[in-house]
C-alpha atoms as a PDB file:
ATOM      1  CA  UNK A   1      66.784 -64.635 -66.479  1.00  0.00           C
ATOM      2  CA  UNK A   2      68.809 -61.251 -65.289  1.00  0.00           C
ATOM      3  CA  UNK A   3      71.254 -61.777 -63.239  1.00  0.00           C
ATOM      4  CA  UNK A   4      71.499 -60.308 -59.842  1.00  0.00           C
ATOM      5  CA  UNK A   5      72.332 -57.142 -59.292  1.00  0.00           C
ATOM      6  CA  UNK A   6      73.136 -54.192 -56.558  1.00  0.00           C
ATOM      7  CA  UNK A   7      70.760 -51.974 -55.721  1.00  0.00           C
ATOM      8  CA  UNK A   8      71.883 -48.143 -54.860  1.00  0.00           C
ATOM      9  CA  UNK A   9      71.904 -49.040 -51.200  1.00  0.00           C
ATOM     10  CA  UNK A  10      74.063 -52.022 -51.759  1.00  0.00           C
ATOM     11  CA  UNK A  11      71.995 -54.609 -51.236  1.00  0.00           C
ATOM     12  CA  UNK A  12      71.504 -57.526 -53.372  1.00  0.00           C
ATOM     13  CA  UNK A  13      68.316 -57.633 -55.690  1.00  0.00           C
ATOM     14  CA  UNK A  14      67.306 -61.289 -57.273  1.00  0.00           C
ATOM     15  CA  UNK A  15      65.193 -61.551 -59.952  1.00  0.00           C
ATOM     16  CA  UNK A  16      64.568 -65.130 -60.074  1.00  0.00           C
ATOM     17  CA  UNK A  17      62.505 -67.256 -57.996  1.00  0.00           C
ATOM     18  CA  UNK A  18      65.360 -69.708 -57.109  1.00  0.00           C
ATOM     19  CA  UNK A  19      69.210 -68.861 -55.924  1.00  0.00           C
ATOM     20  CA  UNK A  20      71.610 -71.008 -54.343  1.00  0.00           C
ATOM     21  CA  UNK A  21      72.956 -70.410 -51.038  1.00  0.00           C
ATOM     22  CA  UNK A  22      76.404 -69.261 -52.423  1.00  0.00           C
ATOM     23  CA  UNK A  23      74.554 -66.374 -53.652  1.00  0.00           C
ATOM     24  CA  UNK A  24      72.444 -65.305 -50.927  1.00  0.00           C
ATOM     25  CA  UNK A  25      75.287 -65.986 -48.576  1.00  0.00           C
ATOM     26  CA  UNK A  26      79.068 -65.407 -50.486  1.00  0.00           C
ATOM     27  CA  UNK A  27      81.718 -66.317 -48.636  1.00  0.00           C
ATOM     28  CA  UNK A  28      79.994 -65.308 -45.359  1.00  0.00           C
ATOM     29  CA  UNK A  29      78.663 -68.202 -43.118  1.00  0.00           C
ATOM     30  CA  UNK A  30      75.343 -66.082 -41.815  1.00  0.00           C
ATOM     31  CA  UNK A  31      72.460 -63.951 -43.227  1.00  0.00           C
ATOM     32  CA  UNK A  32      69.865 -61.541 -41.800  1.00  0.00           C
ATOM     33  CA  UNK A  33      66.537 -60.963 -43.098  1.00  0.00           C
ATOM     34  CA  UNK A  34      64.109 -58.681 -42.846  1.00  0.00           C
ATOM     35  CA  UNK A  35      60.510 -60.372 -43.024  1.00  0.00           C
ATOM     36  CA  UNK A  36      57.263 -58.110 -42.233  1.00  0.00           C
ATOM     37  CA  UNK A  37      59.063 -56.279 -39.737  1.00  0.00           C
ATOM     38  CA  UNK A  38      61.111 -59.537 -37.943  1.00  0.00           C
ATOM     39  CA  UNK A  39      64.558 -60.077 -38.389  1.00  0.00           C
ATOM     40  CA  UNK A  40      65.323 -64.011 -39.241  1.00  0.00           C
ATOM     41  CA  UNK A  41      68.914 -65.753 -38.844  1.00  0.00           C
ATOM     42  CA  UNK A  42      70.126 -67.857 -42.403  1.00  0.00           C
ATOM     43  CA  UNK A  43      73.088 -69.540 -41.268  1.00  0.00           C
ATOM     44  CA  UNK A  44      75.126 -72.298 -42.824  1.00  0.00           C
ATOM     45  CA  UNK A  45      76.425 -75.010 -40.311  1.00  0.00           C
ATOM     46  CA  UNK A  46      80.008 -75.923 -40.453  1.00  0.00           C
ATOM     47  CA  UNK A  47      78.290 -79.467 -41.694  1.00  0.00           C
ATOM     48  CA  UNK A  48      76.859 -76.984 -44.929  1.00  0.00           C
ATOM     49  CA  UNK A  49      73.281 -77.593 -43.653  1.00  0.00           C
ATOM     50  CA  UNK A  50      71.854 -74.496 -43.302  1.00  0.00           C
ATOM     51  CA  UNK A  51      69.170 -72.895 -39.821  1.00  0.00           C
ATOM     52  CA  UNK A  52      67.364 -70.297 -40.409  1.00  0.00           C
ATOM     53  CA  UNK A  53      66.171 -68.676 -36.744  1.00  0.00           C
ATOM     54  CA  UNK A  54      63.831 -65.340 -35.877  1.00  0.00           C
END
Protein backbone atom coordinates (compact mmCIF):
# COMPACT_ATOMS: atom_id res chain seq x y z
CA UNK A 1 0.00 0.00 0.00
CA UNK A 2 1.14 3.93 -0.46
CA UNK A 3 2.12 5.39 2.25
CA UNK A 4 0.55 8.44 3.68
CA UNK A 5 1.02 11.47 2.42
CA UNK A 6 0.30 15.50 2.73
CA UNK A 7 -2.12 16.93 0.89
CA UNK A 8 -1.57 20.74 -0.45
CA UNK A 9 -3.50 22.01 2.53
CA UNK A 10 -1.42 20.06 4.93
CA UNK A 11 -3.50 17.65 6.01
CA UNK A 12 -2.83 14.07 6.21
CA UNK A 13 -4.30 11.73 3.40
CA UNK A 14 -4.38 7.70 4.20
CA UNK A 15 -4.76 5.39 1.71
CA UNK A 16 -5.28 2.33 3.59
CA UNK A 17 -8.17 1.12 5.41
CA UNK A 18 -6.26 0.58 8.72
CA UNK A 19 -3.61 3.10 10.61
CA UNK A 20 -2.44 3.03 14.00
CA UNK A 21 -3.04 5.70 16.38
CA UNK A 22 0.63 6.96 16.21
CA UNK A 23 -0.24 7.97 12.82
CA UNK A 24 -3.45 9.59 13.06
CA UNK A 25 -2.30 11.22 16.23
CA UNK A 26 1.93 11.86 16.22
CA UNK A 27 3.18 12.98 19.12
CA UNK A 28 0.00 14.97 19.92
CA UNK A 29 -2.36 13.48 22.64
CA UNK A 30 -5.84 14.77 20.77
CA UNK A 31 -7.50 14.77 17.29
CA UNK A 32 -10.41 16.59 15.63
CA UNK A 33 -12.54 15.29 13.01
CA UNK A 34 -14.69 16.44 10.73
CA UNK A 35 -17.68 13.87 10.14
CA UNK A 36 -20.81 15.03 7.88
CA UNK A 37 -20.58 18.37 9.15
CA UNK A 38 -19.85 17.43 13.22
CA UNK A 39 -16.70 17.87 14.72
CA UNK A 40 -15.66 14.58 16.93
CA UNK A 41 -12.86 14.57 19.80
CA UNK A 42 -9.98 11.41 19.28
CA UNK A 43 -8.09 11.64 22.32
CA UNK A 44 -5.59 9.30 23.88
CA UNK A 45 -5.86 8.93 27.77
CA UNK A 46 -2.76 9.29 29.76
CA UNK A 47 -3.62 5.30 30.42
CA UNK A 48 -3.08 5.06 26.14
CA UNK A 49 -6.80 4.12 25.84
CA UNK A 50 -8.14 6.28 23.55
CA UNK A 51 -12.24 8.54 23.71
CA UNK A 52 -13.41 9.68 20.94
CA UNK A 53 -16.34 12.53 21.84
CA UNK A 54 -18.73 14.86 19.34
Amino acid sequence: MPEPSLNSERHLVIRKQRTSSKDLLGDESTLEIEHEGATYLLRKTKQGKLILTK
